[in-house]
Protein backbone atom coordinates (compact mmCIF):
# COMPACT_ATOMS: atom_id res chain seq x y z
CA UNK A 1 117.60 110.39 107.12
CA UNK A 2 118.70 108.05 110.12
CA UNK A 3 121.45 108.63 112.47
CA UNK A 4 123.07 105.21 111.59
CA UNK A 5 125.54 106.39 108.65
CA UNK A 6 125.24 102.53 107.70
CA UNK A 7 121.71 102.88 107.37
CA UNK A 8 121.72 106.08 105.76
CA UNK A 9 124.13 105.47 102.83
CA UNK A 10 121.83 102.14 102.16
CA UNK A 11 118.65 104.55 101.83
CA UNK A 12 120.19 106.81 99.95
CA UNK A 13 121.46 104.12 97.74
CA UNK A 14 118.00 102.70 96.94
CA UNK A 15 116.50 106.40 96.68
CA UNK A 16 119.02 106.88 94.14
CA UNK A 17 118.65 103.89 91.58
CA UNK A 18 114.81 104.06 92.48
CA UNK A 19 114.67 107.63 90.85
CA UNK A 20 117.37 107.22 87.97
CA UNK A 21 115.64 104.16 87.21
CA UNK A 22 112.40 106.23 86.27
CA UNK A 23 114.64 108.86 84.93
CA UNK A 24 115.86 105.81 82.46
CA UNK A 25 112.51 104.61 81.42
CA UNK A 26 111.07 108.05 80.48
CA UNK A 27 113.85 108.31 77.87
CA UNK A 28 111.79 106.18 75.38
CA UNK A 29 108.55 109.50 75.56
CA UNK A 30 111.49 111.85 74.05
CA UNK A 31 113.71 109.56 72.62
CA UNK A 32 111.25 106.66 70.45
CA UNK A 33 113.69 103.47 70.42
CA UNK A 34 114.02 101.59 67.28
CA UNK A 35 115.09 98.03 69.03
CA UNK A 36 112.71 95.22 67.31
CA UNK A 37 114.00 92.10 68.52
CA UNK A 38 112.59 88.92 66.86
CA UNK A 39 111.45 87.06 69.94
CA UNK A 40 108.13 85.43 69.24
CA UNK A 41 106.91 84.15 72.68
CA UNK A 42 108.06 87.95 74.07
CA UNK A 43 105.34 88.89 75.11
CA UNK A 44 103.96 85.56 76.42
CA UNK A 45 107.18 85.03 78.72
CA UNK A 46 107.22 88.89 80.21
CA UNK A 47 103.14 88.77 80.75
CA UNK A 48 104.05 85.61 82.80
CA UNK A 49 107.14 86.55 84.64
CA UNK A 50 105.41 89.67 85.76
CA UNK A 51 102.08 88.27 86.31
CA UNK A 52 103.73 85.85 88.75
CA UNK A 53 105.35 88.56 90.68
CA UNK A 54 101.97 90.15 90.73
CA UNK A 55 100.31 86.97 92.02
CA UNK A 56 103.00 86.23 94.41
CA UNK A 57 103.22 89.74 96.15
CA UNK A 58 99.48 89.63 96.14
CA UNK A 59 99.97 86.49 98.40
CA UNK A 60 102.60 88.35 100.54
CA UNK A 61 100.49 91.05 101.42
CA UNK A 62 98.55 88.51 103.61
CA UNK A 63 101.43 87.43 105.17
CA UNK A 64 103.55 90.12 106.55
CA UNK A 65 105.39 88.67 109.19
CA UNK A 66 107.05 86.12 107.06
CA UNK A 67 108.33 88.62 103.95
CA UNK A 68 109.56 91.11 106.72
CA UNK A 69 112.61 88.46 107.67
CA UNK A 70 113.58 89.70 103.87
CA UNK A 71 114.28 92.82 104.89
CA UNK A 72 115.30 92.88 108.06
CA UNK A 73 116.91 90.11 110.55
CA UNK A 74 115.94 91.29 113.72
CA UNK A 75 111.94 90.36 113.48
CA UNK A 76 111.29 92.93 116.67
CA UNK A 77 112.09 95.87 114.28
CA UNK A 78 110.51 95.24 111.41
CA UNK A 79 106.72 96.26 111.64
CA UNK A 80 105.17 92.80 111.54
CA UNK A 81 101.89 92.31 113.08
CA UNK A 82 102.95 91.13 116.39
CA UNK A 83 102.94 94.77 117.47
CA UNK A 84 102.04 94.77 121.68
CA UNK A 85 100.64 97.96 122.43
CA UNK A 86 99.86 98.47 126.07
CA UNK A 87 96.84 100.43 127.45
CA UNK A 88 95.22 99.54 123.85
CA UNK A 89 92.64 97.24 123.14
CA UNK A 90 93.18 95.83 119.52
CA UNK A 91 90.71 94.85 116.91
CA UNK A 92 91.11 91.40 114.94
CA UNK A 93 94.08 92.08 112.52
CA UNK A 94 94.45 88.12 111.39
CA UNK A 95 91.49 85.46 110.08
CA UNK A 96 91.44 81.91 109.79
CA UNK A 97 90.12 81.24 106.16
CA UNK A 98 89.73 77.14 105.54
CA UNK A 99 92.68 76.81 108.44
CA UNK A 100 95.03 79.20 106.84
CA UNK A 101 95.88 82.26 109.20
CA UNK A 102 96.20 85.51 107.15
CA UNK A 103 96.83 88.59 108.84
CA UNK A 104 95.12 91.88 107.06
CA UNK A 105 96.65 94.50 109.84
CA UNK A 106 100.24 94.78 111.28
CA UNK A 107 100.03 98.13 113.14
CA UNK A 108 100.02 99.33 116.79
CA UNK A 109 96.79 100.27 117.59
CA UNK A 110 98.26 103.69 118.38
CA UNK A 111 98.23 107.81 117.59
CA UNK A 112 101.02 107.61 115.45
CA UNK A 113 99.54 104.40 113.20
CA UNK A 114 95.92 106.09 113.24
CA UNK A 115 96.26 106.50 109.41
CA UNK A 116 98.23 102.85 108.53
CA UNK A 117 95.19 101.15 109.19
CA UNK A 118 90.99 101.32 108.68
CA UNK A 119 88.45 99.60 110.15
CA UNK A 120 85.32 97.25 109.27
CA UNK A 121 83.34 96.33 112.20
CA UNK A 122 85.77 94.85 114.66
CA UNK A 123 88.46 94.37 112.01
CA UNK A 124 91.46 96.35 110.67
CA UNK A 125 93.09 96.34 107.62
CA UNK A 126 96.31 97.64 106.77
CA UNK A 127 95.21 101.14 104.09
CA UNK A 128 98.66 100.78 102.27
CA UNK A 129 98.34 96.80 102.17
CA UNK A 130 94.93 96.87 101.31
CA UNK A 131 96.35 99.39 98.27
CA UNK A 132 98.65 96.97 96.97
CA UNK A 133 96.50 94.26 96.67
CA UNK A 134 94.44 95.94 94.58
CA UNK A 135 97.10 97.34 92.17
CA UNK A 136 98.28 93.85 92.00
CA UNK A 137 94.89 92.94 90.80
CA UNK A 138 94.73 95.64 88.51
CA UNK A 139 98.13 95.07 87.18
CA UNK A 140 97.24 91.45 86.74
CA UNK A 141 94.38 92.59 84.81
CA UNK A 142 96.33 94.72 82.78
CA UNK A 143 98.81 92.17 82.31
CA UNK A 144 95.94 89.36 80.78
CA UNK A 145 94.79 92.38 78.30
CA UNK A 146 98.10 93.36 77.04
CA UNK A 147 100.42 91.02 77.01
CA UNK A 148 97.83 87.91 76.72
CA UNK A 149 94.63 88.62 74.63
CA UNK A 150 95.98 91.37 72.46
CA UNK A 151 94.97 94.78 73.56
CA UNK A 152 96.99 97.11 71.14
CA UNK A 153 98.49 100.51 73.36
CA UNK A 154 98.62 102.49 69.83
CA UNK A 155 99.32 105.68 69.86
CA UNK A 156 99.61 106.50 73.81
CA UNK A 157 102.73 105.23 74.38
CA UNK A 158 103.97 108.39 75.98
CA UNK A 159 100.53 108.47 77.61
CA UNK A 160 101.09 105.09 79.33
CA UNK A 161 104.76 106.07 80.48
CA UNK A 162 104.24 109.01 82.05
CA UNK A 163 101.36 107.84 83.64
CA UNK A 164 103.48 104.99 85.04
CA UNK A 165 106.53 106.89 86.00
CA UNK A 166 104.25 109.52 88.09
CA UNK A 167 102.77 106.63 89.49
CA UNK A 168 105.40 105.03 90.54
CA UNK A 169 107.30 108.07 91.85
CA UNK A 170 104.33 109.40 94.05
CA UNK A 171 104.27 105.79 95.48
CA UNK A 172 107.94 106.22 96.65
CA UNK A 173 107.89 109.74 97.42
CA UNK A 174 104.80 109.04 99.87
CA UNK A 175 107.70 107.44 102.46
CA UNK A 176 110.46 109.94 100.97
CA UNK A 177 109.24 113.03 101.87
CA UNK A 178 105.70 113.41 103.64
CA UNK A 179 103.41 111.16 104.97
CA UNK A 180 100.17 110.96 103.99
CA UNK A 181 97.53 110.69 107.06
CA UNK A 182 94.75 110.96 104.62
CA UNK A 183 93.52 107.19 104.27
CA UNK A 184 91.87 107.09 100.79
CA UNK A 185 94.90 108.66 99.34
CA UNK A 186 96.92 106.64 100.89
CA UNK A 187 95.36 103.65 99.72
CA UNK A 188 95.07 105.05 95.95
CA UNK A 189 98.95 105.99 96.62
CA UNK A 190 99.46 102.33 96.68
CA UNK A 191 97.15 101.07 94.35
CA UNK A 192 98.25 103.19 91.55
CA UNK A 193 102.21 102.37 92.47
CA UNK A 194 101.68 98.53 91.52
CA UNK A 195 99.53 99.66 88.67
CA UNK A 196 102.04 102.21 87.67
CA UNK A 197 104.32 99.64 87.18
CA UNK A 198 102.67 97.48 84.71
CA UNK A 199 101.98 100.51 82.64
CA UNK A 200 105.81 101.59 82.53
CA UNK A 201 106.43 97.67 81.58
CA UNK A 202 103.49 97.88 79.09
CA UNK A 203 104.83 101.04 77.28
CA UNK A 204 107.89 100.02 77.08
CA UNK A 205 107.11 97.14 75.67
CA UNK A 206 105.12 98.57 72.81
CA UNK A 207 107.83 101.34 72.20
CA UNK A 208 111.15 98.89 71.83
CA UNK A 209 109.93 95.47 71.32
CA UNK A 210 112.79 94.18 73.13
CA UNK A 211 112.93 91.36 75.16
CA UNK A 212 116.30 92.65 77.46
CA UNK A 213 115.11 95.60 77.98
CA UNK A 214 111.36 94.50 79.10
CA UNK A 215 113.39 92.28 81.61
CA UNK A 216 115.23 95.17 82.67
CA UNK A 217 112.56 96.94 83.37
CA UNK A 218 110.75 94.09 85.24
CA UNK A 219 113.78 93.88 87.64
CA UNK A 220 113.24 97.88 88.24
CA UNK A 221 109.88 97.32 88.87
CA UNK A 222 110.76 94.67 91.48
CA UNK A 223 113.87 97.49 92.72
CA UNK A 224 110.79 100.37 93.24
CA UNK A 225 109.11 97.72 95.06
CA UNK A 226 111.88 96.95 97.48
CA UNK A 227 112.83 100.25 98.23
CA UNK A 228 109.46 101.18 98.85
CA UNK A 229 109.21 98.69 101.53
CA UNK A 230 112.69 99.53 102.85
CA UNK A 231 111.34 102.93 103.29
CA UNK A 232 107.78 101.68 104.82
CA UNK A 233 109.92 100.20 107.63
CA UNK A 234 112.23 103.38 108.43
CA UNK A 235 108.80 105.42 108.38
CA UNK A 236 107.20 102.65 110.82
CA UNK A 237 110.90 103.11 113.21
CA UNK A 238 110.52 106.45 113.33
CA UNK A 239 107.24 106.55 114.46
CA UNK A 240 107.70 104.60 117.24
CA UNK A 241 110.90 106.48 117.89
CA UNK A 242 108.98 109.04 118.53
CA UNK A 243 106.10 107.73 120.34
CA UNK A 244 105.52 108.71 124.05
CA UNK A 245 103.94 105.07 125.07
CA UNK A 246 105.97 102.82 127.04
CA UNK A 247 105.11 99.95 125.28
CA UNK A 248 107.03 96.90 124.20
CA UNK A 249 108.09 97.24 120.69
CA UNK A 250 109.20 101.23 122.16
CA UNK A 251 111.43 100.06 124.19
CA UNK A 252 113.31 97.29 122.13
CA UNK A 253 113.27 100.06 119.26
CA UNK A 254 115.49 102.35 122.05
């Protein structure tokens, strides 16, 4: 938890929602809900809200530097890709694809980042960025089957819930209490935390048929995502907190 009592009640604020939020949506595996709401286009206008959101943080993934002003106001503290390490030579973490500069890694090419990013020839790619972009895909997937062509959940309602709630909550808890240095898992960690949250969306869906409460669970979804960023960025202060190098971004995080 930081020093900053400021900062601290504000973490421990989105910590809290985050996890009574999936507290709330695993009511429906003991508790079947019996809302039918006769909405016609429901599942049309959730499939598309959500899909956007999909599409549009798929976008934001390639463009860090911009989103972070979101979250924080002072750009030298918020882990955007202009990261100036001294003493290390960096590999190409931006491309110029038809004229449009996207940047694929935002870390200091340091100890303390060694697991934040992976490399592909003289490229690097951000593991847990690189994660999200493919749950977004997946989700968007997900979304065209279920709430678009038809593709019926059935019986595994509970299935699809609790499969979504652990999803999600390993995808938070990765910045809440230990971080993962393994890079595969903590690109699945990612992956499967977008994912999880169009299957939490998709069960609840097909257990209440309701088109406030699939909108209240699409702002949670949005919620989990926030915080998880919020928490990306303490992670990402502390590190450099703690980092011996007397590099730039060290010494304007002092």
């Amino acid at each position: 938890m930081p020093k900053n009592s400021s900062q601290g009640f504000y973490l421990s604020f989105l910590v809290t929602v985050s996890l009574f939020g999936l507290f709330l949506v695993t009511l429906p595996a003991v508790f079947p809900l019996s809302i039918q709401e006769d909405f016609q286009w429901r599942k049309q206008l959730i499939g598309s809200v959500f899909g956007v959101i999909c599409f549009l943080g798929a976008i934001a993934v390639f463009f860090p530097g911009h989103c972070s002003k979101i979250f924080q106001a002072n750009n030298a503290e918020n882990g955007n890709h202009a990261f100036p390490v001294k003493g290390n030579v960096a590999f190409h973490k931006s491309s110029n694809i038809f004229g449009l500069k996207i940047t694929h890694g935002h870390h200091p090419s340091c100890e303390g980042f060694r697991a934040h990013e992976f490399q592909i020839g003289k490229k690097t790619f951000c593991t847990a960025c690189m994660g999200l972009l493919l749950g977004a895909f997946m989700a968007l997937f997900g979304v065209a089957a279920y709430f678009f062509q038809g593709w019926s959940i059935g019986d595994n309602i509970s299935l699809f819930l609790i499969s979504g709630v652990l999803s999600v909550g390993l995808g938070l808890f990765q910045y809440m209490f230990f971080d993962v240095q393994w890079k595969p898992i903590r690109f699945l960690l990612n992956a499967f935390f977008v994912f999880g949250t169009f299957l939490v969306l998709a069960a609840i869906d097909a257990a209440a048929n309701s088109l406030i409460l699939d909108f209240f669970v699409v702002f949670l979804c949005v919620f989990w995502l926030f915080t998880r960023i919020v928490l990306s960025k303490h992670v990402h202060k502390d590190i450099c907190l703690a980092c011996n190098l007397k590099c730039e971004i060290h010494q304007r995080k002092k």
